[in-house]
Protein backbone atom coordinates (compact mmCIF):
# COMPACT_ATOMS: atom_id res chain seq x y z
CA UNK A 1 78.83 -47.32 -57.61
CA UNK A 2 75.20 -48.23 -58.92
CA UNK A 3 73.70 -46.59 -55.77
CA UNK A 4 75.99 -43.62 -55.98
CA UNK A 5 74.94 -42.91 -59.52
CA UNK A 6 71.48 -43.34 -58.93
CA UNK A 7 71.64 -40.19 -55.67
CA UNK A 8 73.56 -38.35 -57.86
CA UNK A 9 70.64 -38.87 -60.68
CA UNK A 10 68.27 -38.11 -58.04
CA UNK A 11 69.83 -35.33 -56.89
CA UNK A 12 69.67 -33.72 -60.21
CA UNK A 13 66.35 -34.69 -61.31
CA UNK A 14 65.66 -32.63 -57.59
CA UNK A 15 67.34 -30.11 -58.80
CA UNK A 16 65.57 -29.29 -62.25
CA UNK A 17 62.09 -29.96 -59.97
CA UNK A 18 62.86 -27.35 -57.39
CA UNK A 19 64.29 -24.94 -60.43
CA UNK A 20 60.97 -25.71 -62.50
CA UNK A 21 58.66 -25.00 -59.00
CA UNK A 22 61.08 -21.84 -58.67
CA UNK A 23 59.60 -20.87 -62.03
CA UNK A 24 56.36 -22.12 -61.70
CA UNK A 25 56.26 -19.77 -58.62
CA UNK A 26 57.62 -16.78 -60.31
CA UNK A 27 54.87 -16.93 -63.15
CA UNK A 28 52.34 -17.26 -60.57
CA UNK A 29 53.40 -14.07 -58.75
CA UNK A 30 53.32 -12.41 -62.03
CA UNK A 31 50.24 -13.42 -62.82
CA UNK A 32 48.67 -12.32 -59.32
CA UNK A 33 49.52 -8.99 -59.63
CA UNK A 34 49.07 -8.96 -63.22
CA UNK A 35 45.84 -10.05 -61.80
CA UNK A 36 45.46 -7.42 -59.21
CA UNK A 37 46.61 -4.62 -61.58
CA UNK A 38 43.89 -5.54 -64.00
CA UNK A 39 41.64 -5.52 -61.24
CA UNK A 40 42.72 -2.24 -60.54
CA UNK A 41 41.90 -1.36 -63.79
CA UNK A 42 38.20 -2.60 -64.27
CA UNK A 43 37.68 -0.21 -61.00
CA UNK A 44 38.93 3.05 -62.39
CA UNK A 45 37.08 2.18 -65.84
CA UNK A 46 33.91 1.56 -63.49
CA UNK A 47 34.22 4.50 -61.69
CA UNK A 48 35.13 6.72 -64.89
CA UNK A 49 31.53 4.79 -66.56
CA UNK A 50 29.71 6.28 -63.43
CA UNK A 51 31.09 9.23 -64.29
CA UNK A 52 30.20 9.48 -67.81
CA UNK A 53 26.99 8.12 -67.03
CA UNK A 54 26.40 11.34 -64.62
CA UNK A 55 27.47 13.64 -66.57
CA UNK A 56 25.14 12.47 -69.38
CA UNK A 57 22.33 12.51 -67.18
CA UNK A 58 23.44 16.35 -66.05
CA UNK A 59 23.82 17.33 -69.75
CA UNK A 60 20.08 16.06 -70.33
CA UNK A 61 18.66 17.75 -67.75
CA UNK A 62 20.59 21.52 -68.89
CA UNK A 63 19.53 20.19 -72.65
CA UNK A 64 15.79 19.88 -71.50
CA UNK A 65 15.90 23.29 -69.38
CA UNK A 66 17.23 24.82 -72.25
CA UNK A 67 14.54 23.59 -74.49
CA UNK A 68 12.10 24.65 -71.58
CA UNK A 69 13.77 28.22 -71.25
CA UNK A 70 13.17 28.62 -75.30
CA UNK A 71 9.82 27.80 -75.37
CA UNK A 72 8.98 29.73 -72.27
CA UNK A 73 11.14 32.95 -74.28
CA UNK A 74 9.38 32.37 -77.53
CA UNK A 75 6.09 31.68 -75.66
CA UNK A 76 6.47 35.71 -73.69
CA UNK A 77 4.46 38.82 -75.84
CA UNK A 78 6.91 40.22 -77.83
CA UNK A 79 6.10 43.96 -77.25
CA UNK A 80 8.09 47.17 -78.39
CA UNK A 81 7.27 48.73 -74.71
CA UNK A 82 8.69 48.15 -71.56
CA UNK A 83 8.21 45.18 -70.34
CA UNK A 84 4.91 44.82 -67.50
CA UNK A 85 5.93 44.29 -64.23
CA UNK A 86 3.98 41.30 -62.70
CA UNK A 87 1.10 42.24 -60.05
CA UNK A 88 3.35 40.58 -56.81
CA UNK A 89 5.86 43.19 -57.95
CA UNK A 90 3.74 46.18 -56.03
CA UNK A 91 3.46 44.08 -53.26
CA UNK A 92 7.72 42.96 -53.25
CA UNK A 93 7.76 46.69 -53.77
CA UNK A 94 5.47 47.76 -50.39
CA UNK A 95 7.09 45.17 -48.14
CA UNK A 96 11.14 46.24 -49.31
CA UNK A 97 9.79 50.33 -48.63
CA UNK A 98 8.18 48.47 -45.08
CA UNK A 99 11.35 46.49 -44.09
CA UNK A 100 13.27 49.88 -44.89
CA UNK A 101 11.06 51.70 -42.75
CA UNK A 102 11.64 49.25 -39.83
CA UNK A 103 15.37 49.36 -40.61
CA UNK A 104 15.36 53.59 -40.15
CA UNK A 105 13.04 52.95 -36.87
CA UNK A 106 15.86 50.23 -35.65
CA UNK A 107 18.89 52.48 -36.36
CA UNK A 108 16.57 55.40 -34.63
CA UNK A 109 16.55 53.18 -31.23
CA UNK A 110 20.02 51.61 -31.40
CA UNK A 111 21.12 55.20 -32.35
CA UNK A 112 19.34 56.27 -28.58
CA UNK A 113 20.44 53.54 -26.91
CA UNK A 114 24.25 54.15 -27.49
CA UNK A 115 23.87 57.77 -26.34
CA UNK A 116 22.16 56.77 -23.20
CA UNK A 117 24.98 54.32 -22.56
CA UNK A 118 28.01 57.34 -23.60
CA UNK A 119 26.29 59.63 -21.13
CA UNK A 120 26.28 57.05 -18.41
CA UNK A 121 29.99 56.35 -19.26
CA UNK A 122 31.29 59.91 -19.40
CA UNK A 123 28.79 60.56 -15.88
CA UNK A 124 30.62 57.39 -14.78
CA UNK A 125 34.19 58.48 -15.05
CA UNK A 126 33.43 61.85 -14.11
């Protein structure tokens, strides 16, 4: 009788063990992806940092070449007139009338060129 009430003791302080490890297992699941979800979260705040960090930088830079811009505006001769062209501007000016030029000579030839090749045609299929 002694022996039998000493298994069934056993059996129940097995019991409450394998219910408390059930438990203990549980929390430590939770915790894990508590864990992993935190972990989660310290990557998007990184990344959104970076981010932040970037755009600050960016915002700098169009702050400076703003500042630049200014001073360059305020620095320019305010006159009433029209404003000077810049010497290169003659020379931007002869080299678009010469590229024009060469355009009108190219049309010229690939305007001869596809008459030659309709008379050949229409001699062709006569």
């Amino acid at each position: 009788f002694r022996v039998q009430r000493q298994a069934l003791f056993m059996k129940s302080e097995r019991q409450a063990a394998e219910d408390r490890l059930g438990a203990a297992q549980k929390q430590l699941e939770q915790a894990q992806d508590e864990a992993r979800r935190l972990r989660e979260l310290h990557g998007h705040a990184e990344d959104a940092a970076r981010l932040v960090r970037g755009r600050g930088r960016k915002i700098t830079e169009l702050s400076k070449e703003v500042f630049r811009l200014k001073e360059a505006l305020n620095a320019l001769p305010e006159s009433g007139g029209a404003p000077q062209s810049p010497p290169n501007t003659a020379t931007l000016q002869a080299r678009i009338r010469a590229l024009e030029e060469k355009l009108e000579e190219t049309e010229t030839r690939h305007s001869k060129v596809v008459t030659l090749y309709r008379s050949h045609l229409l001699y062709a299929v006569q």
